[in-house]
N, C-alpha and C. Protein backbone atom coordinates (compact mmCIF):
# COMPACT_ATOMS: atom_id res chain seq x y z
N UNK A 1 99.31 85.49 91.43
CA UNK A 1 98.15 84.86 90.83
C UNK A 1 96.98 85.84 90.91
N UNK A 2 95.98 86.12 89.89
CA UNK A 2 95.08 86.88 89.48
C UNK A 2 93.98 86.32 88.59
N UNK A 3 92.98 86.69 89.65
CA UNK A 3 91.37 86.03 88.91
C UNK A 3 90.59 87.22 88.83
N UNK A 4 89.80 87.44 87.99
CA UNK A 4 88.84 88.12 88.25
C UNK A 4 87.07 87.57 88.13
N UNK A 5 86.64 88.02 89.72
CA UNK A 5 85.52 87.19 89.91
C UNK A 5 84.18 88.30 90.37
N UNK A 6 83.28 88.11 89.36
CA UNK A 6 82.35 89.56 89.27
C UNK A 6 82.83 90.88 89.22
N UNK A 7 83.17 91.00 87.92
CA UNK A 7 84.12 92.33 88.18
C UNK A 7 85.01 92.85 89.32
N UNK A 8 85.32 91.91 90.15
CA UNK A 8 86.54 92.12 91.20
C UNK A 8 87.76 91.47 90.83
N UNK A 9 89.01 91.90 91.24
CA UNK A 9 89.90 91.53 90.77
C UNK A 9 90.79 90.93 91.78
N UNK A 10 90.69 89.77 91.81
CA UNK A 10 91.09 88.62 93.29
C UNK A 10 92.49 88.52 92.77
N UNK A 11 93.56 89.19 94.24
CA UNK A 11 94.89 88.08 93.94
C UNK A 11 95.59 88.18 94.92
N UNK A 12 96.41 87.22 95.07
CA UNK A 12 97.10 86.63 95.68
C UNK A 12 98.30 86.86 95.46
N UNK A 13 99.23 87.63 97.17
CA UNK A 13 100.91 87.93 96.68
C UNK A 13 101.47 87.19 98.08
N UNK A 14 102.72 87.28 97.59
CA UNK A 14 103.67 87.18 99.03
C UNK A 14 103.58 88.51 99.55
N UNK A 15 103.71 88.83 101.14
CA UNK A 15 104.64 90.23 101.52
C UNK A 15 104.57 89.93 102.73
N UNK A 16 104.29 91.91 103.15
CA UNK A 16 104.24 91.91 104.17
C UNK A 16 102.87 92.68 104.22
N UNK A 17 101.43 92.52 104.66
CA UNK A 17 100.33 92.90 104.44
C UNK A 17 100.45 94.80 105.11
N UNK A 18 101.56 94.87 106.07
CA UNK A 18 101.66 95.97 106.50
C UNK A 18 101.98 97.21 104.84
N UNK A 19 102.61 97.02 103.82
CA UNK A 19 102.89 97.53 103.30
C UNK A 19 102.11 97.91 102.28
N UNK A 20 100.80 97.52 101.90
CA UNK A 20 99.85 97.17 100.99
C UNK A 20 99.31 98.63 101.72
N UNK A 21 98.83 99.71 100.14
CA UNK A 21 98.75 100.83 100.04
C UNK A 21 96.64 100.42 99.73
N UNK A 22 96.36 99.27 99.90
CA UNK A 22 94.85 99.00 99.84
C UNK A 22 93.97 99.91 101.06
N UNK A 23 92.62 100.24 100.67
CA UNK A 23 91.84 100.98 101.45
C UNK A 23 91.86 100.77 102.89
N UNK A 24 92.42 99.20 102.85
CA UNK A 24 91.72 98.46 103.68
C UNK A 24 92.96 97.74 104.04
N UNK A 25 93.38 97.08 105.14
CA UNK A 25 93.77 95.67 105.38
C UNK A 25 93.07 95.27 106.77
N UNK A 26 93.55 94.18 106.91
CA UNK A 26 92.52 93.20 107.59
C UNK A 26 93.43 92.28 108.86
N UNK A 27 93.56 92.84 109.68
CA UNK A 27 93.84 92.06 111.10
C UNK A 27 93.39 91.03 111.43
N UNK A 28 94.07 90.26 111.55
CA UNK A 28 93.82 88.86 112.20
C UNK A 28 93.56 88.64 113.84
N UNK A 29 92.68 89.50 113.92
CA UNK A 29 92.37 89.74 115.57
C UNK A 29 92.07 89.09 116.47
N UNK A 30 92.11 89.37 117.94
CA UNK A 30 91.65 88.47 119.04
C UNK A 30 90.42 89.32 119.71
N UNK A 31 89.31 88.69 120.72
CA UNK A 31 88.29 89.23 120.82
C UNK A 31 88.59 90.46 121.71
N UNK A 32 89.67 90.99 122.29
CA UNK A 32 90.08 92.20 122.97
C UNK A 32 90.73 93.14 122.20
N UNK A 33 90.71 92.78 120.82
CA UNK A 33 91.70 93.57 119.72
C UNK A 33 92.79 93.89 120.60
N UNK A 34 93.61 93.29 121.20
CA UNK A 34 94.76 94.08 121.75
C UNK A 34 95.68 93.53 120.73
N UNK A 35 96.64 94.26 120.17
CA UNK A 35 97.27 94.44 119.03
C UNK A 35 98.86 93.48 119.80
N UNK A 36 98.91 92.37 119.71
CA UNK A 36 100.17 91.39 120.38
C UNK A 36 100.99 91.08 119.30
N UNK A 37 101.04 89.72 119.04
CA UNK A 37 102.71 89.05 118.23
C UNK A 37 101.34 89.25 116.60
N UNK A 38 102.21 88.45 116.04
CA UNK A 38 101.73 88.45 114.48
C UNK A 38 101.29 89.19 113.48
N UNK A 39 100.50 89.26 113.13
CA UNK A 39 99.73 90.39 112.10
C UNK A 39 99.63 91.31 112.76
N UNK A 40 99.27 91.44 113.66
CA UNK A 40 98.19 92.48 114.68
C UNK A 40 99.67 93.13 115.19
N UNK A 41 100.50 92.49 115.84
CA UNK A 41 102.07 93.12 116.25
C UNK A 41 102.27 93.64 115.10
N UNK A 42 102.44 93.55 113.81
CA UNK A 42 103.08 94.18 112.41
C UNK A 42 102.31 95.38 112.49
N UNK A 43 101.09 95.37 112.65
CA UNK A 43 100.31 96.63 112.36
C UNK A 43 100.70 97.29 113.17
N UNK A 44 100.71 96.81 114.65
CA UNK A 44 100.99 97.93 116.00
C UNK A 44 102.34 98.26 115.52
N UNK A 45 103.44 97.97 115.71
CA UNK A 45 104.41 98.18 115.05
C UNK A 45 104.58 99.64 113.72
N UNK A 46 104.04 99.40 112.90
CA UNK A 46 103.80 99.99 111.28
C UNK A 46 102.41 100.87 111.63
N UNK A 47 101.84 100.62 112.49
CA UNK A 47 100.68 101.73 112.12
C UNK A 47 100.94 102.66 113.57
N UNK A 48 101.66 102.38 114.51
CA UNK A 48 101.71 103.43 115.14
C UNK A 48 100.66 103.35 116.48
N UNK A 49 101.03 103.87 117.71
CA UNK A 49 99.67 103.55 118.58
C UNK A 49 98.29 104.30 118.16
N UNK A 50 97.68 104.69 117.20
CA UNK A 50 96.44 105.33 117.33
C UNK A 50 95.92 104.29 117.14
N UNK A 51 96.05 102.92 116.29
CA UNK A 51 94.98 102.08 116.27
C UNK A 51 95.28 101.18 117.30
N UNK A 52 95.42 101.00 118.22
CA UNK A 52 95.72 100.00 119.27
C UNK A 52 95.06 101.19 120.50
N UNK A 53 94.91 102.16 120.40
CA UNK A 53 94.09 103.26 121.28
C UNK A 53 92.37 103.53 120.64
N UNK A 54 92.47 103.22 119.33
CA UNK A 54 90.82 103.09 118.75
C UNK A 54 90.54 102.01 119.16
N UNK A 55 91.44 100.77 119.10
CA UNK A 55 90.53 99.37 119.61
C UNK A 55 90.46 99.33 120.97
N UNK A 56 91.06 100.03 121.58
CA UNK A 56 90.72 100.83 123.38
C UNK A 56 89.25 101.16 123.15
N UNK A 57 89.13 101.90 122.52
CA UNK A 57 87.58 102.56 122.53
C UNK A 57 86.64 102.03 122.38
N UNK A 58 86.61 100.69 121.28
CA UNK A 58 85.89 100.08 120.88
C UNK A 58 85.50 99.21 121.70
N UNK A 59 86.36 98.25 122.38
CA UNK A 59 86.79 97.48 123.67
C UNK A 59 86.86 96.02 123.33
N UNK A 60 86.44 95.44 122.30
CA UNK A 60 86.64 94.46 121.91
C UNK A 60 85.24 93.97 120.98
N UNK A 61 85.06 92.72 120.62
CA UNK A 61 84.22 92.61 119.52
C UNK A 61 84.11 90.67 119.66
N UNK A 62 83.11 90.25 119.49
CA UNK A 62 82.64 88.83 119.53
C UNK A 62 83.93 88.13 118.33
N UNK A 63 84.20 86.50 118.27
CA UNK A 63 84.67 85.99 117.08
C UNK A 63 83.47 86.01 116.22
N UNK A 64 84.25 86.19 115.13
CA UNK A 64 83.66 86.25 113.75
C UNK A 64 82.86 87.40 113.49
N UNK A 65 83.04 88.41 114.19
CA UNK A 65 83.08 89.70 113.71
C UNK A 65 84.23 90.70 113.33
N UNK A 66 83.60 91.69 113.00
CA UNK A 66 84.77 92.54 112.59
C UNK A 66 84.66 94.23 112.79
N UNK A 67 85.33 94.83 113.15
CA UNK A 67 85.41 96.45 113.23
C UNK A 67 86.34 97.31 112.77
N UNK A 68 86.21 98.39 112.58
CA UNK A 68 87.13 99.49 111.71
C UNK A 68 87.72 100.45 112.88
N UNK A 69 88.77 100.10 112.22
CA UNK A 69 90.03 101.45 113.05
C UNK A 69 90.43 102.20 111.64
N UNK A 70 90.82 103.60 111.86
CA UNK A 70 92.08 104.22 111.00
C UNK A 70 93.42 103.04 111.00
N UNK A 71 93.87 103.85 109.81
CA UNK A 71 94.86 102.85 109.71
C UNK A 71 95.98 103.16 110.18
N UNK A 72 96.18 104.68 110.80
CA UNK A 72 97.43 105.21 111.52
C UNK A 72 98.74 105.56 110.47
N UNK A 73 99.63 105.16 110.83
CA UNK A 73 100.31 105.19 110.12
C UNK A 73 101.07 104.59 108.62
N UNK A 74 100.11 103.59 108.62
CA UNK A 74 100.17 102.54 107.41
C UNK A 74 99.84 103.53 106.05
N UNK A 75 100.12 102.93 105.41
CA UNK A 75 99.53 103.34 103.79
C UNK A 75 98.05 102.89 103.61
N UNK A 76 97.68 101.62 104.67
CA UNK A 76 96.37 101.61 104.20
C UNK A 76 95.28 102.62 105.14
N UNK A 77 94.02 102.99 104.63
CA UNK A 77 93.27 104.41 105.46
C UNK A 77 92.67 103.47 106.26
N UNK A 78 92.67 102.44 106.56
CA UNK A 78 91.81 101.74 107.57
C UNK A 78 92.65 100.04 107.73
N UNK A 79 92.42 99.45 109.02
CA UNK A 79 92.31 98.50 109.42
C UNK A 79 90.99 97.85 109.80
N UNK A 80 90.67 96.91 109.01
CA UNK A 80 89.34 96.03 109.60
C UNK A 80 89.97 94.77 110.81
N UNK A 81 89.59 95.23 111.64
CA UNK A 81 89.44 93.56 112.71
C UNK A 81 88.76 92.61 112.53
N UNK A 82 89.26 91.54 111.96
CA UNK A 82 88.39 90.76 112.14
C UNK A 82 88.86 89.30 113.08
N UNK A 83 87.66 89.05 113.57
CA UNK A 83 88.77 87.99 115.09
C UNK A 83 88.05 86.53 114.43
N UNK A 84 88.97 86.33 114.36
CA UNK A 84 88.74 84.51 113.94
C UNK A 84 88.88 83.59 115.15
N UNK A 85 88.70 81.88 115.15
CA UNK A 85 88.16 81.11 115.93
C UNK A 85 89.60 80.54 116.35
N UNK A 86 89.95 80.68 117.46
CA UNK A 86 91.30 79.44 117.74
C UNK A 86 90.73 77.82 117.85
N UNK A 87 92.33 77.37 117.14
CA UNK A 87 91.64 75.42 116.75
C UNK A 87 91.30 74.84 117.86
N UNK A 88 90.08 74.44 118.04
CA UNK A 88 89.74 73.37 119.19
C UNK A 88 88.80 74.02 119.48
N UNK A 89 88.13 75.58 119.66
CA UNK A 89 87.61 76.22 120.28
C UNK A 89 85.51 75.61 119.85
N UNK A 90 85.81 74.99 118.67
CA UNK A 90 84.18 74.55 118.51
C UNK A 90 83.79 75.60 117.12
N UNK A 91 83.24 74.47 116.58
CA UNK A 91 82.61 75.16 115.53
C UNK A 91 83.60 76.29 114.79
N UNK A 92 84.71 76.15 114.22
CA UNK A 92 85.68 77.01 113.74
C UNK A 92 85.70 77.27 112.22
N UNK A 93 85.04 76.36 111.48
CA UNK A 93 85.01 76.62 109.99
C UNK A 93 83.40 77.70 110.12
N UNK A 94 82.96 77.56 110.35
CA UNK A 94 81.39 78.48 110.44
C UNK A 94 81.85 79.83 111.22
N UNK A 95 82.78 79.65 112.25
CA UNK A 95 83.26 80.98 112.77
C UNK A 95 84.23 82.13 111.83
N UNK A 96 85.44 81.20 111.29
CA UNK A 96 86.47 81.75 110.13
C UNK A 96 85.59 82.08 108.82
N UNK A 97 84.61 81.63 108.28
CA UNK A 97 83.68 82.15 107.26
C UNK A 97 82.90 82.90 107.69
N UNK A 98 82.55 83.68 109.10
CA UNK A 98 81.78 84.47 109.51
C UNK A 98 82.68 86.03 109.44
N UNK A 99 83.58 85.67 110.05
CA UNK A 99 84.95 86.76 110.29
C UNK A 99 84.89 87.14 108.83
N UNK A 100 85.58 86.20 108.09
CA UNK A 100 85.66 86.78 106.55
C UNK A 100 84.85 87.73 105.89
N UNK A 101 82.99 86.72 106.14
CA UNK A 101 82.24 87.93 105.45
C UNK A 101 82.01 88.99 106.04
N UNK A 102 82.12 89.10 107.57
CA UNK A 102 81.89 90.32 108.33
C UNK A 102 82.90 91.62 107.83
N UNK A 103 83.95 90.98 107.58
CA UNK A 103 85.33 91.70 107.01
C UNK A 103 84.74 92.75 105.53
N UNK A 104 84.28 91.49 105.12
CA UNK A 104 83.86 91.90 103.55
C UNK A 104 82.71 92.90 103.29
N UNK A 105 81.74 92.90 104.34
CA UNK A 105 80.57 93.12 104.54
C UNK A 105 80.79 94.95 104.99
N UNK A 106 82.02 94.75 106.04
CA UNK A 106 82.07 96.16 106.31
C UNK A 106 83.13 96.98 105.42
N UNK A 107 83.78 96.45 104.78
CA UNK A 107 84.03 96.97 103.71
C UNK A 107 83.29 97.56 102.48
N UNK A 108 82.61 97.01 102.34
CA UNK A 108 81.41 97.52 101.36
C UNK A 108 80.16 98.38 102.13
N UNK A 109 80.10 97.93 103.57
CA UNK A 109 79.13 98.86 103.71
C UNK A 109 79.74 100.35 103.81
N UNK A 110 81.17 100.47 104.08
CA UNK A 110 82.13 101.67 103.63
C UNK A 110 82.39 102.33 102.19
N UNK A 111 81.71 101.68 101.18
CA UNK A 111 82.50 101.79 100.15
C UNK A 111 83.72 101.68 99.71
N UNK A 112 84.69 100.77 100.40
CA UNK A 112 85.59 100.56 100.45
C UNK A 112 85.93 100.27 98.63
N UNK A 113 87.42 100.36 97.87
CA UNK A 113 87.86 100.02 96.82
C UNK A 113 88.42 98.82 96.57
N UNK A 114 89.32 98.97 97.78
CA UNK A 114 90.20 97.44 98.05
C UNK A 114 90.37 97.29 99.00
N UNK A 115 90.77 96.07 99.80
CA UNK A 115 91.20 95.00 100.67
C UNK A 115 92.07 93.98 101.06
N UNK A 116 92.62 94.03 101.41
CA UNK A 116 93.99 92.79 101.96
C UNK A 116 93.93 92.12 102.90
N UNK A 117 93.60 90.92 102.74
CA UNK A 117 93.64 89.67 103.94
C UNK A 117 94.68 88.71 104.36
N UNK A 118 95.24 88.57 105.23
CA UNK A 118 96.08 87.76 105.97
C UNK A 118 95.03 86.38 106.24
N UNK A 119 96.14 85.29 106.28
CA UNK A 119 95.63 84.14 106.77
C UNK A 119 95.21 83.76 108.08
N UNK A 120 93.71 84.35 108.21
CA UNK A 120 93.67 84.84 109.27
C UNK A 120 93.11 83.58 110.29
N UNK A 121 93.63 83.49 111.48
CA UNK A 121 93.71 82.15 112.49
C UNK A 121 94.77 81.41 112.48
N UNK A 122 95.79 81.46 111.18
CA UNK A 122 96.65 80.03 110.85
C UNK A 122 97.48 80.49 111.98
N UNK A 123 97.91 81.73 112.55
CA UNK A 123 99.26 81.51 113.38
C UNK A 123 98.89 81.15 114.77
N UNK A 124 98.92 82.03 115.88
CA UNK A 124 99.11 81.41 117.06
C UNK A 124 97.71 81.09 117.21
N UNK A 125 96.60 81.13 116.10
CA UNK A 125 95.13 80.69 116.43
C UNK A 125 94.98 79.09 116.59
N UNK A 126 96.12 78.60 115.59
CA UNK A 126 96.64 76.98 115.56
C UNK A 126 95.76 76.75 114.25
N UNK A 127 94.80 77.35 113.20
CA UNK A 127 93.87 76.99 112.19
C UNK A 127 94.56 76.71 111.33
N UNK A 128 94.41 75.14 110.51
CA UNK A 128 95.61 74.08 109.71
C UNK A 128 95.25 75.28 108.74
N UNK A 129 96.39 75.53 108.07
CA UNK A 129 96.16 76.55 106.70
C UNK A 129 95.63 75.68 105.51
N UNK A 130 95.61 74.73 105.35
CA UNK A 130 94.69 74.14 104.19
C UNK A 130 93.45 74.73 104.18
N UNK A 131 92.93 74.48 105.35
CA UNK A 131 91.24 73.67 106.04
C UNK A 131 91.07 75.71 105.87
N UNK A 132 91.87 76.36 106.35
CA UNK A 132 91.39 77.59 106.35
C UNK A 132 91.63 78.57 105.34
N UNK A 133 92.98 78.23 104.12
CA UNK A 133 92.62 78.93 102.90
C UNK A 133 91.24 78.35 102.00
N UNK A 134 90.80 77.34 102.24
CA UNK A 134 89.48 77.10 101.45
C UNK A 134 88.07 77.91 101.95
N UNK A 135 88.27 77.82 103.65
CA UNK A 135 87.30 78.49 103.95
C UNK A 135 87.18 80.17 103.48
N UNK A 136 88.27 80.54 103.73
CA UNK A 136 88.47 82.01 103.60
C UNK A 136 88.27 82.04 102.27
N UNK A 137 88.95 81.66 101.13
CA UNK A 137 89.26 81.51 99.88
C UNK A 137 87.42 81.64 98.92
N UNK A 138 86.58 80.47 100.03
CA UNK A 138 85.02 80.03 99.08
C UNK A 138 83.94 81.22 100.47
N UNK A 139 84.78 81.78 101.05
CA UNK A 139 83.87 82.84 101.77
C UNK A 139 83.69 83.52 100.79
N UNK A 140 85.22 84.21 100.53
CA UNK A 140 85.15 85.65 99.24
C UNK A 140 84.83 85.02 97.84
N UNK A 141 84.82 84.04 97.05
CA UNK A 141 84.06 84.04 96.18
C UNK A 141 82.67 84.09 96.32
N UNK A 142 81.72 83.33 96.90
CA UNK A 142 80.89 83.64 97.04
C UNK A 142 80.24 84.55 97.63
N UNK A 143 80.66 85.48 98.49
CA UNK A 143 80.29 86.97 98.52
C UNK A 143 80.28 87.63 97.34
N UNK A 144 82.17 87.22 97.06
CA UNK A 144 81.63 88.08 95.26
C UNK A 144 80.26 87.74 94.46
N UNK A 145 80.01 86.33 94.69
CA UNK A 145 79.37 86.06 93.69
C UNK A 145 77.92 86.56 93.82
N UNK A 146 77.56 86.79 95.03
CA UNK A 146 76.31 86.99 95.09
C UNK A 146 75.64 88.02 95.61
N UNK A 147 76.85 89.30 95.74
CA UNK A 147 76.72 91.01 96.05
C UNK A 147 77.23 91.17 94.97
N UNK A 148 76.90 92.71 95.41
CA UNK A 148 76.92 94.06 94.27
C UNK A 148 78.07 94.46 94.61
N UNK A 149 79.53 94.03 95.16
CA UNK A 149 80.17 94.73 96.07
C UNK A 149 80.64 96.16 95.70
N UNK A 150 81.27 96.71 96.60
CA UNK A 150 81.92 98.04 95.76
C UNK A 150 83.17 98.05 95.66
N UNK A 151 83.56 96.84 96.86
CA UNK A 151 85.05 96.07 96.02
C UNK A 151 85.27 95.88 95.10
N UNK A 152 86.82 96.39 94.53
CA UNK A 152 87.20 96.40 92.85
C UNK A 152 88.75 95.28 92.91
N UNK A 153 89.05 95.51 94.64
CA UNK A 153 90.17 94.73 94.37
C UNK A 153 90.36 93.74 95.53
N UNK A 154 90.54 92.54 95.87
CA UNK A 154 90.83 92.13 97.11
C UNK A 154 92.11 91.33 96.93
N UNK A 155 92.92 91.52 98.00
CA UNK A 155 94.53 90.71 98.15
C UNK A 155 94.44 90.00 99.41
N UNK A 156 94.79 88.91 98.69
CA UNK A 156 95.57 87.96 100.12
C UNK A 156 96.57 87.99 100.17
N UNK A 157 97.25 88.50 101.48
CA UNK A 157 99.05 88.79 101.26
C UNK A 157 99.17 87.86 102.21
N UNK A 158 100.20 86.65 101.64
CA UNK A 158 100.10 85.51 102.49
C UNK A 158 101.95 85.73 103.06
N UNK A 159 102.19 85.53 104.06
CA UNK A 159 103.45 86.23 104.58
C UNK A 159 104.66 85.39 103.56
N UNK A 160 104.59 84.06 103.64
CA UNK A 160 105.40 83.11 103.71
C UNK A 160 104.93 82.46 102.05
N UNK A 161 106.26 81.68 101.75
CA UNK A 161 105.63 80.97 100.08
C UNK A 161 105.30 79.84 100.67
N UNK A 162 105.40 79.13 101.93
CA UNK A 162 105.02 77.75 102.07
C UNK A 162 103.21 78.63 102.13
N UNK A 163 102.89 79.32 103.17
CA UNK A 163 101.24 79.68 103.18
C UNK A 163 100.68 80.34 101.57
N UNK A 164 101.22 80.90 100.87
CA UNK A 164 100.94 81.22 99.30
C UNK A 164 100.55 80.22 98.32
N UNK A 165 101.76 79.12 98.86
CA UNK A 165 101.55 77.90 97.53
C UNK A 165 99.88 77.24 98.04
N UNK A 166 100.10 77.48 99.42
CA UNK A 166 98.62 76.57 100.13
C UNK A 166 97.34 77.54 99.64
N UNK A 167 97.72 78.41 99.49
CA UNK A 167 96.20 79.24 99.12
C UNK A 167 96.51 79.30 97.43
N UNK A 168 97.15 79.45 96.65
CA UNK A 168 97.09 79.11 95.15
C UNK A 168 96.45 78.12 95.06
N UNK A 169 96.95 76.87 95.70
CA UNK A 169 96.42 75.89 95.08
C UNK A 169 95.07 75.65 96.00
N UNK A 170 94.56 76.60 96.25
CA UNK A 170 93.19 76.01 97.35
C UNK A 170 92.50 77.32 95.70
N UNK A 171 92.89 78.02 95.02
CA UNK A 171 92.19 79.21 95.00
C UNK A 171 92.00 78.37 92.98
N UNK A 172 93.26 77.86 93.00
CA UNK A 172 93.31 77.09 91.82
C UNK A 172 91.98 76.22 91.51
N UNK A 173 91.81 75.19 92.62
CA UNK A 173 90.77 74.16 92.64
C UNK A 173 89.22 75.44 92.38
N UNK A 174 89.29 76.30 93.56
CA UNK A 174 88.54 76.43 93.73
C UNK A 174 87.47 77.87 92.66
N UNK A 175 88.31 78.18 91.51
CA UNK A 175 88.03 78.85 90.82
C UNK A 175 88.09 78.39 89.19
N UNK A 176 88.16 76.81 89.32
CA UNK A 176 88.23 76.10 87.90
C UNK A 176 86.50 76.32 87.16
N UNK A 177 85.77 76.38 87.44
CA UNK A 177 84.71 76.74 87.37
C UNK A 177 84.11 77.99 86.58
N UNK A 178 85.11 78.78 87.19
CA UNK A 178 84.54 80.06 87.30
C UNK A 178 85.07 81.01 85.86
C-alpha cells in the first residue's frame, strides 16, 4: 500500500525491517538502548556489534526520544532509536507519538531521504497494535503535513500480515481525506 502525503511517499510492506536498504531504519528501543529480543535483537544480529557499542556511548536516552547510531552492517547508513512507552506505564499514547516525531524530527534534522518504522511498542512493550498503528500512523501524517521535511520516502515494515492488515486499515481510515 502507497500514499503519497506532501510530496512524501508513505508505504507500507511486510518484511523484515533489517533488510530495507532506507537511509534510515528505526529501532524499537528501550531506555538503555541495549539491543535484546525483537527489532532491536534483528538489528544486533544484522548490523553487527558496532551499533550496540555506539548505544554504549551514548548510554541511553529518556522514552519518547530518539538517537542515531551507524547502521553497521545493515544496508541501512543509520539506525534511529527510538524508545517507546511499555502498556500500563502512564500516559503511553502522548509518549508513542513523541518517539515517532522525535524519530522523524531527527531524520530531517539529518537530511535524511528515507525511513523505515517498525511497530514500535506492540511487542514485548505489550502496546495493543490497533491503539498504536493510529498513533504512529496520525504522528507521521501530520508531521508530513505540517513540515518541509526532507523525507522523500517513509516505510512501515510491519513484520507479520496479521500487524500489516492492522496498519492498512488504520492508514486506510486515516488517509480518506487526504
Amino acid at each position: 500500500m502507497r500514499r503519497v502525503i506532501n510530496k512524501v511517499i508513505v508505504e507500507l510492506v511486510q518484511g523484515d525491517i533489517t533488510d530495507l536498504a532506507t537511509d534510515a531504519i528505526v529501532n524499537a528501543a528501550n531506555e538503555s538502548l541495549q539491543l535484546g529480543g525483537g527489532v532491536a535483537g534483528a538489528i544486533r544480529r544484522r548490523g553487527g556489534p558496532t551499533i550496540q557499542r555506539e548505544c554504549d556511548d551514548i548510554g541511553g536516552t529518556p522514552v519518547g526520544t530518539a538517537v542515531k547510531t551507524s547502521g553497521g552492517n545493515l544496508k541501512a547508513r543509520y539506525v534511529i532509536h527510538a524508545v517507546g512507552p511499555r502498556w500500563g506505564e502512564g500516559d503511553e499514547d502522548q509518549k508513542l507519538a513523541s518517539a515517532v516525531r522525535s524519530a522523524l524530527t531527527l531524520a530531517d534534522s539529518k537530511q535524511l531521504r528515507s525511513i523505515a518504522f517498525p511497530a514500535i511498542s506492540t511487542g514485548i512493550f505489550g502496546f495493543p497494535k490497533e491503539r498504536a498503528a493510529e498513533i504512529i500512523l496520525s504522528t507521521t501524517i501530520t508531521y508530513l503535513k505540517e513540515s518541509n521535511a526532507s523525507l522523500r520516502r517513509i516505510v512501515f515494515c510491519l513484520y507479520d500480515p496479521t500487524t500489516l492488515t492492522i496498519f492498512k486499515d488504520a492508514f486506510t481510515d486515516l488517509t480518506k481525506s487526504i
